[in-house]
Protein backbone atom coordinates (compact mmCIF):
# COMPACT_ATOMS: atom_id res chain seq x y z
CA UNK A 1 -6.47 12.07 -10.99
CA UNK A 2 -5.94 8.56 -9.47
CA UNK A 3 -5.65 7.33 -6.14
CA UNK A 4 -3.36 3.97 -5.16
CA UNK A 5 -3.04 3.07 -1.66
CA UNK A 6 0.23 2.11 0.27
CA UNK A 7 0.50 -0.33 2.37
CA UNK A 8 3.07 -0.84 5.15
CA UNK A 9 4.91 -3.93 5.86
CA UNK A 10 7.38 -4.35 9.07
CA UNK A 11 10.62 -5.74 8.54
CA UNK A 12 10.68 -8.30 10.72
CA UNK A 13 14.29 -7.96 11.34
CA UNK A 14 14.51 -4.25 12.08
CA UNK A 15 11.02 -3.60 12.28
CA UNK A 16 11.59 -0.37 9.70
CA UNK A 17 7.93 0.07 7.83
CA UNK A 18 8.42 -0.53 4.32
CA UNK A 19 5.77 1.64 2.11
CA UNK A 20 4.59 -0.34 -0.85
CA UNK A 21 1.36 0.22 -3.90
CA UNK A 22 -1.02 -2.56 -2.91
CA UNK A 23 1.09 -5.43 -3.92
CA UNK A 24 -0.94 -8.24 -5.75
CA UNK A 25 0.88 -11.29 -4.93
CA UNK A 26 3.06 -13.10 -2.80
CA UNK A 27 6.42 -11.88 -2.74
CA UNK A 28 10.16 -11.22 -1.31
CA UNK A 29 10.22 -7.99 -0.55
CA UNK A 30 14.47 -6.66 0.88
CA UNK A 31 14.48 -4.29 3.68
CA UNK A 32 16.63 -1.14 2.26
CA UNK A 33 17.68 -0.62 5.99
CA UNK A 34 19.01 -4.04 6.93
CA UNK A 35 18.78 -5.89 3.24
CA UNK A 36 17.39 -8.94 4.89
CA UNK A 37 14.75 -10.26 2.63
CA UNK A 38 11.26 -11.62 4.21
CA UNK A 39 7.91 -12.72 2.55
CA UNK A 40 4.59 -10.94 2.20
CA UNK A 41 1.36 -10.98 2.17
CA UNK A 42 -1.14 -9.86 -1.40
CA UNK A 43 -3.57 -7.51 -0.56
CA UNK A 44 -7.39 -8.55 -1.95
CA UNK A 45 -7.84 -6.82 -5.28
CA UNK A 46 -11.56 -6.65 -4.45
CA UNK A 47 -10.97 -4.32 -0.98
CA UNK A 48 -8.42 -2.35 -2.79
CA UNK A 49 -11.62 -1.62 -5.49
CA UNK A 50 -13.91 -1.17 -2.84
CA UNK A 51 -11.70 1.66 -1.18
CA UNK A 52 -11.10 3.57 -4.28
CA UNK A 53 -14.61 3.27 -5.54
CA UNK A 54 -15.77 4.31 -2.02
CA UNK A 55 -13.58 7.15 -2.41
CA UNK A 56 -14.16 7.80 -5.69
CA UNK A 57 -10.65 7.15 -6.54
CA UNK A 58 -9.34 9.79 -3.99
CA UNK A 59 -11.69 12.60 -5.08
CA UNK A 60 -13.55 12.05 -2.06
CA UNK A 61 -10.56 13.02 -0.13
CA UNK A 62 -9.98 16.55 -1.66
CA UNK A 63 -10.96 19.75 0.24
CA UNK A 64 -13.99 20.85 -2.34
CA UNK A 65 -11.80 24.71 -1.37
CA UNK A 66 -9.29 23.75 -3.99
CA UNK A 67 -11.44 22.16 -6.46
């Protein structure tokens, strides 16, 4: 099992919440409502490993019922 986290970005033309996996750089990311395109911000790799070691990369966040 692995765990990524999402991370939601606002068009800033339409203001629709665009789900993408932790992205590592800078890029252009198109809005599939409007198709404007708009720039955004890299996540720090070292919080994203801090999460999923923190939660045991998502294990943590399992119901120990269905385990």
């Amino acid at each position: 099992m692995s765990m990524e986290l999402v991370f939601f970005y606002a068009c800033p033309y339409c203001q629709r919440e665009l789900p993408l996996v932790a992205p590592p750089q800078p890029t252009m990311i198109t809005c599939d409502m409007c198709r404007q395109s708009f720039p955004i911000v890299p996540v720090d790799e070292y919080s994203v490993q801090f999460v999923k070691l923190m939660l045991a990369d998502g294990q943590a966040a399992i119901d120990p019922a269905y385990m």
